[in-house]
Structures are given as structure tokens and as C-alpha cells.
PDB file of N, CA and C in Angstrom:
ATOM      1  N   UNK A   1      21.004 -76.019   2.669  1.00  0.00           N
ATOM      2  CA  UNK A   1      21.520 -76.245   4.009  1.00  0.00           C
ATOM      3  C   UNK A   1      20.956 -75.179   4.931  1.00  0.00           C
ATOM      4  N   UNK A   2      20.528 -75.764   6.125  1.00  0.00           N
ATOM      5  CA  UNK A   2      20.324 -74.414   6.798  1.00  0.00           C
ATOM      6  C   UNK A   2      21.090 -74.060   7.819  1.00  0.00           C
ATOM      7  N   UNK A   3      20.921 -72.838   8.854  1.00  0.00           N
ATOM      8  CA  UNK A   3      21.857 -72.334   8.554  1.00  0.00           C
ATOM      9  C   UNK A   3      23.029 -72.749   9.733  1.00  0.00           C
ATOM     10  N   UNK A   4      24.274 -72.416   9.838  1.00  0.00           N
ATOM     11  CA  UNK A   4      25.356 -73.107  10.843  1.00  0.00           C
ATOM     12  C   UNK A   4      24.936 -73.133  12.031  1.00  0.00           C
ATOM     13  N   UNK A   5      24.621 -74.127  13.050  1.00  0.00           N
ATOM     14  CA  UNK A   5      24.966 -74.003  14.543  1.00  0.00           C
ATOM     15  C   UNK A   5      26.423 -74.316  15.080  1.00  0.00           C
ATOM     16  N   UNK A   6      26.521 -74.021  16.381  1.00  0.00           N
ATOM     17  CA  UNK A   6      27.475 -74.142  16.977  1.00  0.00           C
ATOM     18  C   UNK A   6      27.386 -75.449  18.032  1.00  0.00           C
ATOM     19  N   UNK A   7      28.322 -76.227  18.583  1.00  0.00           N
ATOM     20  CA  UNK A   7      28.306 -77.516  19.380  1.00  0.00           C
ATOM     21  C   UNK A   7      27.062 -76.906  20.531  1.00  0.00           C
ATOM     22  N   UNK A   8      26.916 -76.249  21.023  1.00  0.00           N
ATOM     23  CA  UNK A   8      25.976 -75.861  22.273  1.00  0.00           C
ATOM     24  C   UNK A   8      25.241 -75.877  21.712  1.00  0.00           C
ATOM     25  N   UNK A   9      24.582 -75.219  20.691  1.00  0.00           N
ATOM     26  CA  UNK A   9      23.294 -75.522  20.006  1.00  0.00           C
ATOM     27  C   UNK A   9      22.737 -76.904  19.933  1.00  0.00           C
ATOM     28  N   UNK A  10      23.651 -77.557  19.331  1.00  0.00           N
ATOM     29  CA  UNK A  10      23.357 -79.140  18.998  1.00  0.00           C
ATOM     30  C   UNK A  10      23.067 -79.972  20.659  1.00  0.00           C
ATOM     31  N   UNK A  11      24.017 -79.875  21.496  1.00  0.00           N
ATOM     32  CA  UNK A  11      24.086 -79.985  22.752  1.00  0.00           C
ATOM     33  C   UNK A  11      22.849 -79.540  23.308  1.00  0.00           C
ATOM     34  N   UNK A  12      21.742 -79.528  23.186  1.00  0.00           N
ATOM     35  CA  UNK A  12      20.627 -79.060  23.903  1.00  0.00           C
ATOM     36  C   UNK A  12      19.667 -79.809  23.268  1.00  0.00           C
ATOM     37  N   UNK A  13      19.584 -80.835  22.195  1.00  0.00           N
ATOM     38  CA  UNK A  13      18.917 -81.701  21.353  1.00  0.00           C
ATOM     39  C   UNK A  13      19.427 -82.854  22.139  1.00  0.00           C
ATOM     40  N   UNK A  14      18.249 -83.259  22.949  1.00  0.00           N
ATOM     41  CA  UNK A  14      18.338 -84.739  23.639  1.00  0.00           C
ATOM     42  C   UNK A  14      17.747 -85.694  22.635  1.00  0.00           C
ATOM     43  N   UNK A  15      18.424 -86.336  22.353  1.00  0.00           N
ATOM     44  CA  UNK A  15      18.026 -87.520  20.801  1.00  0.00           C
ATOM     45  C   UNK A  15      18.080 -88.901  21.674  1.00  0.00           C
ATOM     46  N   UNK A  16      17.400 -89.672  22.110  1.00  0.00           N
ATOM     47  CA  UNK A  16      17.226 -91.209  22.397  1.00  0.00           C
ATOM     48  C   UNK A  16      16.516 -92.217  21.776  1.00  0.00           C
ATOM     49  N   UNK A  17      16.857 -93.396  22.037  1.00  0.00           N
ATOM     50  CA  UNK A  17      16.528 -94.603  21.526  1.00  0.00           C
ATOM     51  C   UNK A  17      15.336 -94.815  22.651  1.00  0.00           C
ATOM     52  N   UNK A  18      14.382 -95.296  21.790  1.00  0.00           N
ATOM     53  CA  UNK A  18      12.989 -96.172  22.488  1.00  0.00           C
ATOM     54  C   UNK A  18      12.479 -97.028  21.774  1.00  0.00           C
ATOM     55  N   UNK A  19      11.534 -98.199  22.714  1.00  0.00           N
ATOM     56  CA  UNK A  19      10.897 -98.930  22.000  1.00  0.00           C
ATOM     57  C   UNK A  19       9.714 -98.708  22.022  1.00  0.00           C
ATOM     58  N   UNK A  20       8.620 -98.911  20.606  1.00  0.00           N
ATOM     59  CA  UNK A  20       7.631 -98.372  20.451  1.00  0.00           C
ATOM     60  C   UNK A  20       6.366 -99.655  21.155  1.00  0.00           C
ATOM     61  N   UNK A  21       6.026 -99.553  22.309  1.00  0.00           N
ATOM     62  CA  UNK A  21       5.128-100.291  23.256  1.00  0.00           C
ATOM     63  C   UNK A  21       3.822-100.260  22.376  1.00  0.00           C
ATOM     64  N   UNK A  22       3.118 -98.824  21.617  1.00  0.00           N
ATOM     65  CA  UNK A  22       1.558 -99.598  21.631  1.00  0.00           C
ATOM     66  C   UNK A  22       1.467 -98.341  20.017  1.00  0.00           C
ATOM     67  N   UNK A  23       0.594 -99.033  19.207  1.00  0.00           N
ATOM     68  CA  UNK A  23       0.336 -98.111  17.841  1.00  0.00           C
ATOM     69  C   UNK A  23      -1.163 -98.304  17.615  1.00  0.00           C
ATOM     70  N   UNK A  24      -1.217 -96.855  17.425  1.00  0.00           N
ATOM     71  CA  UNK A  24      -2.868 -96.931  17.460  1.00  0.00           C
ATOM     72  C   UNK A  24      -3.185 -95.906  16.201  1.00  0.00           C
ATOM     73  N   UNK A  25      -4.399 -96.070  15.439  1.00  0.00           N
ATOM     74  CA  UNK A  25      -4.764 -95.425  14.479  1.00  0.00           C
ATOM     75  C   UNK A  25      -4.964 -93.952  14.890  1.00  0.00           C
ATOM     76  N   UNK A  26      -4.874 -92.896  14.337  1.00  0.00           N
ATOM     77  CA  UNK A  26      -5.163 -91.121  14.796  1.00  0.00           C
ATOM     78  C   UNK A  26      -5.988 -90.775  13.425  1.00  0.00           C
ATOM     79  N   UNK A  27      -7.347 -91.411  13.773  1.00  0.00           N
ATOM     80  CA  UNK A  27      -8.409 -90.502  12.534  1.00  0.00           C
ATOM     81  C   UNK A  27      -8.907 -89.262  12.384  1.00  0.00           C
ATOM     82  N   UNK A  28      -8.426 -88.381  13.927  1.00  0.00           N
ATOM     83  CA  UNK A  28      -8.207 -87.322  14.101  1.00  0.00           C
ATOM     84  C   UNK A  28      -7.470 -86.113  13.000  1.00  0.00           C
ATOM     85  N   UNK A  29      -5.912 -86.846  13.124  1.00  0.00           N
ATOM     86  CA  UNK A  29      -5.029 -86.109  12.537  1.00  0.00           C
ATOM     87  C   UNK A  29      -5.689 -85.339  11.229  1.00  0.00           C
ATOM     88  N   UNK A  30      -4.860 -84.215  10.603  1.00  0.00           N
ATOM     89  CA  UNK A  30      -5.164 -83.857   9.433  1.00  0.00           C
ATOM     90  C   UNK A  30      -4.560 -84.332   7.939  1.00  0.00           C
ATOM     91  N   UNK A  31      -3.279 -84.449   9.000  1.00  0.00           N
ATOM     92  CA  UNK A  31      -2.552 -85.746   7.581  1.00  0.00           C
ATOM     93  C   UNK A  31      -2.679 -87.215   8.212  1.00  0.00           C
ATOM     94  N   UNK A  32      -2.692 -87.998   7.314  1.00  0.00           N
ATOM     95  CA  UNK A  32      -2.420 -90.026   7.508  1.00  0.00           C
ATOM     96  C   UNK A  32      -1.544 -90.007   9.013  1.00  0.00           C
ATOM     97  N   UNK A  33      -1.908 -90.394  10.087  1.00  0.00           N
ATOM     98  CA  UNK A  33      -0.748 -90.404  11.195  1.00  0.00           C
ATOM     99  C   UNK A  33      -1.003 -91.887  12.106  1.00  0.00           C
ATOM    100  N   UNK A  34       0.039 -92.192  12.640  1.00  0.00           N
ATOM    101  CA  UNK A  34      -0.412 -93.105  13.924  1.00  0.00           C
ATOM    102  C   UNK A  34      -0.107 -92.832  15.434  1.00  0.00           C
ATOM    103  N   UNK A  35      -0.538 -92.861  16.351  1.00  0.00           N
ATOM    104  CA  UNK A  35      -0.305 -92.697  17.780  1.00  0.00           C
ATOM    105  C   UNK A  35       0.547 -93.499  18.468  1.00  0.00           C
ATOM    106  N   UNK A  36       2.002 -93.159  18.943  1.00  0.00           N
ATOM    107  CA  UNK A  36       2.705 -94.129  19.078  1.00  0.00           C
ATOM    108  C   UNK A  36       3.163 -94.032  20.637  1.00  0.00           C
ATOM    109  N   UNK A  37       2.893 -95.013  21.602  1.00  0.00           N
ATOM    110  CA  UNK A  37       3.486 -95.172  22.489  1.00  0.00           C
ATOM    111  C   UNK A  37       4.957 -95.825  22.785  1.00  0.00           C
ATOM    112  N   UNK A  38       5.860 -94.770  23.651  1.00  0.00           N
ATOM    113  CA  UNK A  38       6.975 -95.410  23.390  1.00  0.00           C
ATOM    114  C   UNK A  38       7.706 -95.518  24.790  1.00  0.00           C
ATOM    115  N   UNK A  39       8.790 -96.680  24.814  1.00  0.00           N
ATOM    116  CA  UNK A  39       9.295 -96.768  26.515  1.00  0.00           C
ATOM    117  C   UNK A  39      10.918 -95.932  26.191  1.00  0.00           C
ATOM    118  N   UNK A  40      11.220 -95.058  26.854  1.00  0.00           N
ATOM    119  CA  UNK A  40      12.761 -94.709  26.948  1.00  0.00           C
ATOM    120  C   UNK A  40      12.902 -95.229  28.287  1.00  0.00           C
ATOM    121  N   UNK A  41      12.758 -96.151  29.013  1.00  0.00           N
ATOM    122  CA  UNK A  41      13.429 -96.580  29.668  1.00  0.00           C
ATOM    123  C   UNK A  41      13.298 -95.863  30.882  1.00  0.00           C
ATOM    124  N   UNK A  42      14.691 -95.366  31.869  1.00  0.00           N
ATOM    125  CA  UNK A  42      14.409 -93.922  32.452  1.00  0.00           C
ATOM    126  C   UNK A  42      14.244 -93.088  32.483  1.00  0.00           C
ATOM    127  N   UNK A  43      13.868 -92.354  31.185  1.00  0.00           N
ATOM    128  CA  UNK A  43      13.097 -91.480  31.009  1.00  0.00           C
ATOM    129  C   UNK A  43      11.600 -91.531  31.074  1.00  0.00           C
ATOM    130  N   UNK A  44      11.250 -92.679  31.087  1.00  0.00           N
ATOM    131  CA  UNK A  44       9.397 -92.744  30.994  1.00  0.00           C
ATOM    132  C   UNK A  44       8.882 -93.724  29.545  1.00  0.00           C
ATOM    133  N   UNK A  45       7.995 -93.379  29.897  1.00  0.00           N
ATOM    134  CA  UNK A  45       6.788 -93.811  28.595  1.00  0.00           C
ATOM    135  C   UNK A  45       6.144 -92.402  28.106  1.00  0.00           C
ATOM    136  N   UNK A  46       6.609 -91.711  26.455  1.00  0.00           N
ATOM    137  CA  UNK A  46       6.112 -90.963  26.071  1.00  0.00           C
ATOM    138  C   UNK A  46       5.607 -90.825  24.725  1.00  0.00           C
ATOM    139  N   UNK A  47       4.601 -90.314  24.558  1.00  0.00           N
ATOM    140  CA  UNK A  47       3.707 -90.231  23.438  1.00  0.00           C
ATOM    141  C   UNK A  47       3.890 -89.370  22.565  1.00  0.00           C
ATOM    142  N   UNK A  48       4.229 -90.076  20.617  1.00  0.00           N
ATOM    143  CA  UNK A  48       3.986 -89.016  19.743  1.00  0.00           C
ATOM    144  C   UNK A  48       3.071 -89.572  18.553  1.00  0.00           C
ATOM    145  N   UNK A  49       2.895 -88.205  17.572  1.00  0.00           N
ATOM    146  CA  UNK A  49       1.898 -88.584  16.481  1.00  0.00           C
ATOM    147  C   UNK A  49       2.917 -88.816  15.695  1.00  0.00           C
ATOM    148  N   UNK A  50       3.174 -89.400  14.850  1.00  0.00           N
ATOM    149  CA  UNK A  50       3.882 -89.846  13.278  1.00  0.00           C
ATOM    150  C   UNK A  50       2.916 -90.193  11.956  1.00  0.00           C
ATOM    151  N   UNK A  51       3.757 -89.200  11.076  1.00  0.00           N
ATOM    152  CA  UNK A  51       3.168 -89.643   9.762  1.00  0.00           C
ATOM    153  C   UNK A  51       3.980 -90.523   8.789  1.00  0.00           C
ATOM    154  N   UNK A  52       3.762 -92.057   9.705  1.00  0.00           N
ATOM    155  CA  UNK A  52       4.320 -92.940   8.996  1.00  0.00           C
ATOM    156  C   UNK A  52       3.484 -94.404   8.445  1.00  0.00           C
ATOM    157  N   UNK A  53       2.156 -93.926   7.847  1.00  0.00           N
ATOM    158  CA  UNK A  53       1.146 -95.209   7.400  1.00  0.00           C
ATOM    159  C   UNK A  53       1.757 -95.158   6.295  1.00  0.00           C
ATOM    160  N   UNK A  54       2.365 -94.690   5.481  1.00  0.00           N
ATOM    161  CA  UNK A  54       2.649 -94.871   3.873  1.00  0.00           C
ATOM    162  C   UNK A  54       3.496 -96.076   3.950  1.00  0.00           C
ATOM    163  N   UNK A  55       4.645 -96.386   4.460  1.00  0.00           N
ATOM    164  CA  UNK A  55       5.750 -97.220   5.159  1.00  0.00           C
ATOM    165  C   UNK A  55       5.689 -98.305   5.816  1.00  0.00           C
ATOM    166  N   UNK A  56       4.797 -97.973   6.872  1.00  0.00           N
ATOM    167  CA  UNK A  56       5.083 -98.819   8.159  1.00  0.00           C
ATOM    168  C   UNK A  56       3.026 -99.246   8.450  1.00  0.00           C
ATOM    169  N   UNK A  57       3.393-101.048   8.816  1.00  0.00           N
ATOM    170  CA  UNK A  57       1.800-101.277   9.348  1.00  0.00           C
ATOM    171  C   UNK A  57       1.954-100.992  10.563  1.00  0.00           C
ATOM    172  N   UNK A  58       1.130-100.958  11.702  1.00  0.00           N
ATOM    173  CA  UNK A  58       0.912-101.082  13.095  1.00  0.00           C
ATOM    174  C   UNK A  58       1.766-102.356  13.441  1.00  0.00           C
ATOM    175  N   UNK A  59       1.760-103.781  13.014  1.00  0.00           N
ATOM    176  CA  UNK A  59       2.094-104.673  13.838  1.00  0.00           C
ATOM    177  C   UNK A  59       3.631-104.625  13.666  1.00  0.00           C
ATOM    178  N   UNK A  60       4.392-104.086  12.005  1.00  0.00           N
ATOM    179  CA  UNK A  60       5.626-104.029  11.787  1.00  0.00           C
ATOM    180  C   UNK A  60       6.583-102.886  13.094  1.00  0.00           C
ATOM    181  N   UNK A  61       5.460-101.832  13.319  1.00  0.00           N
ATOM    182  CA  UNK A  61       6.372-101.071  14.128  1.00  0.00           C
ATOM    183  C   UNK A  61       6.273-101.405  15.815  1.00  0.00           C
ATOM    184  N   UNK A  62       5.015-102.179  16.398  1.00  0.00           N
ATOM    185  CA  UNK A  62       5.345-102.611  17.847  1.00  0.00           C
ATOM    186  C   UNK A  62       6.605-103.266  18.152  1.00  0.00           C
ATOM    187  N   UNK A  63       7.474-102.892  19.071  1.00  0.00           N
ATOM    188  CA  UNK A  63       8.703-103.401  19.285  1.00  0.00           C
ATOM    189  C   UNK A  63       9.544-102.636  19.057  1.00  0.00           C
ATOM    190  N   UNK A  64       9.508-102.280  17.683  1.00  0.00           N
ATOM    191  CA  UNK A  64      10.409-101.646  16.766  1.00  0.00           C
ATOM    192  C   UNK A  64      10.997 -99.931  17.305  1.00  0.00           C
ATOM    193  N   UNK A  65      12.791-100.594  17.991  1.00  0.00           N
ATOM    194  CA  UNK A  65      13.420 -99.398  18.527  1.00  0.00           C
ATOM    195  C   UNK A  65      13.358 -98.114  17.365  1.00  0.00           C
ATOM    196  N   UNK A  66      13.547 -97.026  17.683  1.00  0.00           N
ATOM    197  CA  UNK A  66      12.964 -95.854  17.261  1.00  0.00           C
ATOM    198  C   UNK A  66      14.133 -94.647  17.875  1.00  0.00           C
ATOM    199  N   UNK A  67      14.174 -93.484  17.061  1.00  0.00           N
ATOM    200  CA  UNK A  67      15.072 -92.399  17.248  1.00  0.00           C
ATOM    201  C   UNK A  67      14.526 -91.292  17.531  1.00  0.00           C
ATOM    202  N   UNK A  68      14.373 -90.657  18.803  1.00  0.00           N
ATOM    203  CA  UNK A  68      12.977 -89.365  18.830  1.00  0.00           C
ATOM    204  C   UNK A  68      13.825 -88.643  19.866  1.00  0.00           C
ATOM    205  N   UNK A  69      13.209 -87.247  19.609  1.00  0.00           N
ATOM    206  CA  UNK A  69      13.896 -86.113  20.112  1.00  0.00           C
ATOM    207  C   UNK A  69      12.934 -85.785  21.389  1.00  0.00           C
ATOM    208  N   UNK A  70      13.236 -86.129  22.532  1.00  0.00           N
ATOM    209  CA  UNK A  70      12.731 -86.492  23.983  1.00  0.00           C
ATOM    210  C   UNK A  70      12.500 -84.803  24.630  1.00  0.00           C
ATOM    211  N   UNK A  71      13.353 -83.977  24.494  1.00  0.00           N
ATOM    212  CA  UNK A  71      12.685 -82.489  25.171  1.00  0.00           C
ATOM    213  C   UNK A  71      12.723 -81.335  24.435  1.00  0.00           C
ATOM    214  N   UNK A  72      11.809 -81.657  23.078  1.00  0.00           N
ATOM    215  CA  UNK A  72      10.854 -80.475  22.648  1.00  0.00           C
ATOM    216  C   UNK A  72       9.792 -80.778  23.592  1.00  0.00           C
ATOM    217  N   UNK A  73       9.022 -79.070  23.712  1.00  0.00           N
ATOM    218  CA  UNK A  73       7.943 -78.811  24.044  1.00  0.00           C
ATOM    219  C   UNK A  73       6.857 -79.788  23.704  1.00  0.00           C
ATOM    220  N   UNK A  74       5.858 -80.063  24.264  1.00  0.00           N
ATOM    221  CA  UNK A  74       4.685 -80.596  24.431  1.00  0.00           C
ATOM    222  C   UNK A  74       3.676 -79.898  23.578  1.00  0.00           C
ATOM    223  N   UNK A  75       3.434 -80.803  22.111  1.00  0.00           N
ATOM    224  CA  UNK A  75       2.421 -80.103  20.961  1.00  0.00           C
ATOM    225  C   UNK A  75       1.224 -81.274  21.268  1.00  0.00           C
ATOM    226  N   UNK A  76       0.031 -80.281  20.956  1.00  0.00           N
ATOM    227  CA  UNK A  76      -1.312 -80.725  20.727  1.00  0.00           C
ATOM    228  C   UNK A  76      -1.741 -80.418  19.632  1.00  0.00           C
ATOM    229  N   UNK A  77      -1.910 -81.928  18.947  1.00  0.00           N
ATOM    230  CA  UNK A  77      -2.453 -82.766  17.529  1.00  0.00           C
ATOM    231  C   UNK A  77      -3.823 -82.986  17.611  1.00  0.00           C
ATOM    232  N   UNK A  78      -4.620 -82.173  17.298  1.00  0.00           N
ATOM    233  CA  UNK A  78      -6.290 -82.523  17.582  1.00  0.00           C
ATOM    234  C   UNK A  78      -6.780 -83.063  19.087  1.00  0.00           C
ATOM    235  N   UNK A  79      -6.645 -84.055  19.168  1.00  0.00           N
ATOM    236  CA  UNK A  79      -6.820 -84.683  20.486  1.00  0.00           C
ATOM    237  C   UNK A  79      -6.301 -85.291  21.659  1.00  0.00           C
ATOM    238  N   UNK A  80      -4.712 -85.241  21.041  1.00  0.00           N
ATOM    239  CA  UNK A  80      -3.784 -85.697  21.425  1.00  0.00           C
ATOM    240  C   UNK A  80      -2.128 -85.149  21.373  1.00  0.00           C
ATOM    241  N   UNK A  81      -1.748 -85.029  22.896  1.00  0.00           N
ATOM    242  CA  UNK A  81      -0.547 -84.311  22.923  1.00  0.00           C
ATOM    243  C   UNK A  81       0.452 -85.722  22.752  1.00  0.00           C
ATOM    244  N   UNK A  82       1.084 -84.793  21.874  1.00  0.00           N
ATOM    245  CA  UNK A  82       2.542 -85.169  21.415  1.00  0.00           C
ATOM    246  C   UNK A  82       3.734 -84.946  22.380  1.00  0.00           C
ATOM    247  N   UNK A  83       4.739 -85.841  22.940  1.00  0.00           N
ATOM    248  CA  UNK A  83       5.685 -85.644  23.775  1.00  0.00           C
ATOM    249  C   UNK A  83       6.741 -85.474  23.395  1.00  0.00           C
ATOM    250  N   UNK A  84       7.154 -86.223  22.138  1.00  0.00           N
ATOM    251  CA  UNK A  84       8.594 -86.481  21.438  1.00  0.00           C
ATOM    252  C   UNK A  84       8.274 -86.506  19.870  1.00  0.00           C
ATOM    253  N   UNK A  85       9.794 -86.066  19.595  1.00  0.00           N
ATOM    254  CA  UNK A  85       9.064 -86.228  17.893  1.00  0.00           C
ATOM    255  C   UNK A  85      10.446 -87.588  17.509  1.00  0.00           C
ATOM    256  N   UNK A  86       9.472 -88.610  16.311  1.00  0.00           N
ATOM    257  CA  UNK A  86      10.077 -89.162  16.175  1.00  0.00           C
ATOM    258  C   UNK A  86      10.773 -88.858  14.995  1.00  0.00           C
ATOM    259  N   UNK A  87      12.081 -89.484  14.820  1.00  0.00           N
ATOM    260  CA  UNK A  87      13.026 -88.978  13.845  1.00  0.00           C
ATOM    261  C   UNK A  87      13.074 -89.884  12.635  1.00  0.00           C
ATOM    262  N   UNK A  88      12.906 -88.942  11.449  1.00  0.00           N
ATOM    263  CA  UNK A  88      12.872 -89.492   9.874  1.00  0.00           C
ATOM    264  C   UNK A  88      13.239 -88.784   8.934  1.00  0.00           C
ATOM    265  N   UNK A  89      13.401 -89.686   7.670  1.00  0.00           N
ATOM    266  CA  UNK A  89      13.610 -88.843   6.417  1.00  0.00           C
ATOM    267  C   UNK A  89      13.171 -89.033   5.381  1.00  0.00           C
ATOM    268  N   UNK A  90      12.698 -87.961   4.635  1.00  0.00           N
ATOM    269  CA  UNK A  90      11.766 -88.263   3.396  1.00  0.00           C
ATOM    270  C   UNK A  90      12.590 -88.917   2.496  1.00  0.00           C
ATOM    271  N   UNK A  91      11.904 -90.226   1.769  1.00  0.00           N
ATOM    272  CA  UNK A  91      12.542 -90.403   0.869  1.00  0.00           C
ATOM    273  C   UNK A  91      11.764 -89.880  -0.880  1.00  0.00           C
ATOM    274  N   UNK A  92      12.606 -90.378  -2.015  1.00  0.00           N
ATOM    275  CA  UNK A  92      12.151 -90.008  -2.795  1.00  0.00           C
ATOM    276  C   UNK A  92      10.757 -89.825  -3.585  1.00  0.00           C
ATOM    277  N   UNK A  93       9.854 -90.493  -2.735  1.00  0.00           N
ATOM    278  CA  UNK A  93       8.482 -90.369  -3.292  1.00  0.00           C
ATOM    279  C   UNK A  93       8.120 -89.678  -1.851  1.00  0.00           C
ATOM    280  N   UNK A  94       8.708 -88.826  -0.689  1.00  0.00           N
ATOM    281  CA  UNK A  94       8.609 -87.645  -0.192  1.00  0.00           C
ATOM    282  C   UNK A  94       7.379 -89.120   1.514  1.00  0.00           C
ATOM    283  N   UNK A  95       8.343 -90.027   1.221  1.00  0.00           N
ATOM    284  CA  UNK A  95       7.386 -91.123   2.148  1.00  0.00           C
ATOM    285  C   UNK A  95       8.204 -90.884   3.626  1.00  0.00           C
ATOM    286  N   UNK A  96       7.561 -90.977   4.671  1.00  0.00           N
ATOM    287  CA  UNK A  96       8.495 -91.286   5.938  1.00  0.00           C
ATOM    288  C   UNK A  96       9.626 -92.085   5.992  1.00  0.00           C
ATOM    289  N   UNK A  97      10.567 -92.299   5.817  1.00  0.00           N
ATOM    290  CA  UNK A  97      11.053 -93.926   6.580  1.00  0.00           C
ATOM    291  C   UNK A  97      12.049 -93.580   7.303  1.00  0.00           C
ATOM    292  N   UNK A  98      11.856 -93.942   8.899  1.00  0.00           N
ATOM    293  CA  UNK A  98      12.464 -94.077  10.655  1.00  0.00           C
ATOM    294  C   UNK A  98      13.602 -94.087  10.460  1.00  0.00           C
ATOM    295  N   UNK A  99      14.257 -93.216  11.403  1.00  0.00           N
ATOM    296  CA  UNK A  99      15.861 -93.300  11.733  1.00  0.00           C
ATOM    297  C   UNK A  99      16.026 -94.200  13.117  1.00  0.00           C
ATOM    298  N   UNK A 100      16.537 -95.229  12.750  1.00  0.00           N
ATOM    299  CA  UNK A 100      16.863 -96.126  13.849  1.00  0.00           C
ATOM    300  C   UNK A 100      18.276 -96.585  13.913  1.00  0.00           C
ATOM    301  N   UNK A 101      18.852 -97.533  15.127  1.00  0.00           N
ATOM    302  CA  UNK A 101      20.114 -97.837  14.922  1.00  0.00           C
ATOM    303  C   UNK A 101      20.194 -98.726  14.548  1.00  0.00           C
ATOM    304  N   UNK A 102      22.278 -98.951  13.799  1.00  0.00           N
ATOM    305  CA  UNK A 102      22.186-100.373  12.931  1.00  0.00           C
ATOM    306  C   UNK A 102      22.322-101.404  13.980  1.00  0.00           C
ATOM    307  N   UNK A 103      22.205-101.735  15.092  1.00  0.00           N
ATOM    308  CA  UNK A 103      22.249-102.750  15.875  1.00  0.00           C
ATOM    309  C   UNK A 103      20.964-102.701  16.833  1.00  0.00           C
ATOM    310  N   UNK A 104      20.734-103.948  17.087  1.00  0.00           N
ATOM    311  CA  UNK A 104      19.134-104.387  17.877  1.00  0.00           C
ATOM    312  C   UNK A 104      19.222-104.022  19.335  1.00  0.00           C
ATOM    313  N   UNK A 105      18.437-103.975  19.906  1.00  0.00           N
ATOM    314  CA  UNK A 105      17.955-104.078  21.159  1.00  0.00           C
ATOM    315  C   UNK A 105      19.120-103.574  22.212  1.00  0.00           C
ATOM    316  N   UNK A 106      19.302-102.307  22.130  1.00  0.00           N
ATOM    317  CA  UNK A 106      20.056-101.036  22.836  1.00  0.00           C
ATOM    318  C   UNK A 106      19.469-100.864  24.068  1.00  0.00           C
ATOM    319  N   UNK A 107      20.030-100.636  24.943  1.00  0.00           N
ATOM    320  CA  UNK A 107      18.771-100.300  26.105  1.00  0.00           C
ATOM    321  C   UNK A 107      17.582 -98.853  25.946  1.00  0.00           C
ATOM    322  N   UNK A 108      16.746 -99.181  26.288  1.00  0.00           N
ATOM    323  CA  UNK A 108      15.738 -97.606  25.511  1.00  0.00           C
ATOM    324  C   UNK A 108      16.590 -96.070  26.596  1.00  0.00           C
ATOM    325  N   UNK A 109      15.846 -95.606  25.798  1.00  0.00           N
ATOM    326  CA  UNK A 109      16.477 -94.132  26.555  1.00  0.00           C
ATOM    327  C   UNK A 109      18.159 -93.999  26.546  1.00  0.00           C
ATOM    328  N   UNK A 110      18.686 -94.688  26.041  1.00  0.00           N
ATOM    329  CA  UNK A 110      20.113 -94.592  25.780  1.00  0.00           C
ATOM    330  C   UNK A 110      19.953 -92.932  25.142  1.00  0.00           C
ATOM    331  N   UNK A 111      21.584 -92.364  24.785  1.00  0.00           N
ATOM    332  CA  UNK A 111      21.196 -90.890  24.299  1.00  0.00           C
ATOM    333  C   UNK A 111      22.521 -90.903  23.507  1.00  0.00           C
ATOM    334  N   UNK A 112      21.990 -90.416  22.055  1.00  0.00           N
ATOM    335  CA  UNK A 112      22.614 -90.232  20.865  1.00  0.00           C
ATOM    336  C   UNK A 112      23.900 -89.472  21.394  1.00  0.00           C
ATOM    337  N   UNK A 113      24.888 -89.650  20.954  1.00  0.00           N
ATOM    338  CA  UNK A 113      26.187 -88.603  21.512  1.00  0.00           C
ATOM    339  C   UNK A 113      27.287 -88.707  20.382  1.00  0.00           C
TER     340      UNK A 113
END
């Protein structure tokens, strides 16, 4: 476990729902990744890298609402800045697979609470 925060801590982690608009291959990356464009709605259209080819094809994830942490800092991935990170968990063969919600089509940019 690591180690305790307090509610304000957590409270500063903007977590929203988006839908993933456009997936593109990153032959760049250094690990397997894809380039994912995503809509939050009023928040914008923002861009991250994911290492989720083990899991997921390109056409399975267009559409496909998504759980990403909207204001970390702005990282640069070889060629391409990252806006949001999207949210996952390793499973037992240590593979990606997406934290999403159990019900469909939420409005994007909604915010985890």
C-alpha cells in the first residue's frame, strides 16, 4: 500500500469520463503504445499515449468511454505530448485493461466524485 493521503490530497485529482474520438498507432513509443484522442466534453479534446495494444484493437476502442486523469502536467512521449493519463490496471499477465464506467454513454467530461 502506499502511503496514506488525506481527502485534500485526493481532492486535487480531477478524474473524468471521455470518449475516445481517434486511435492511432505510436511507432515512436519505447514500449507497444497507441495515440489516443479523446472528447471530455467541456473540457476539450485531449491527447494521451496508452500502453494498451496487448488488450485492446484500434477499432474496439473508438467510441469507447474511458477514465483519465485530466490535470497532470503535460508529458512528452518521443513525439508526442501527452495531456491526460488514461486510467488502468494490470492484470495478471501484468496486461493493461481500462477503467471505465458500469453504465454507457455518460456525458464526457463528467467528474468522478
Amino acid at each position: 500500500m502506499k502511503t496514506t493521503i488525506n481527502f485534500e490530497d485526493f481532492s486535487k485529482v480531477d478524474i473524468r469520463i471521455g470518449t475516445i474520438i481517434e486511435v492511432s498507432d505510436f511507432p515512436k513509443a519505447r514500449k507497444p503504445a497507441y495515440q489516443l484522442t479523446i472528447n471530455f466534453g467541456a473540457l476539450g479534446i485531449k491527447k494521451s499515449s496508452a500502453q494498451i495494444t496487448d488488450l485492446y484493437s484500434k477499432k474496439e476502442l473508438l467510441n469507447k468511454q474511458v477514465l483519465a486523469i485530466v490535470n497532470f502536467k503535460k508529458k512528452q512521449i518521443a513525439n508526442f505530448l501527452s495531456e491526460c493519463l488514461v486510467l488502468g490496471i494490470a492484470n495478471n499477465n501484468n496486461k493493461i485493461v481500462l477503467l471505465q464506467a458500469s453504465k454507457t454513454n455518460i456525458k464526457n467530461g463528467e467528474q468522478v466524485s
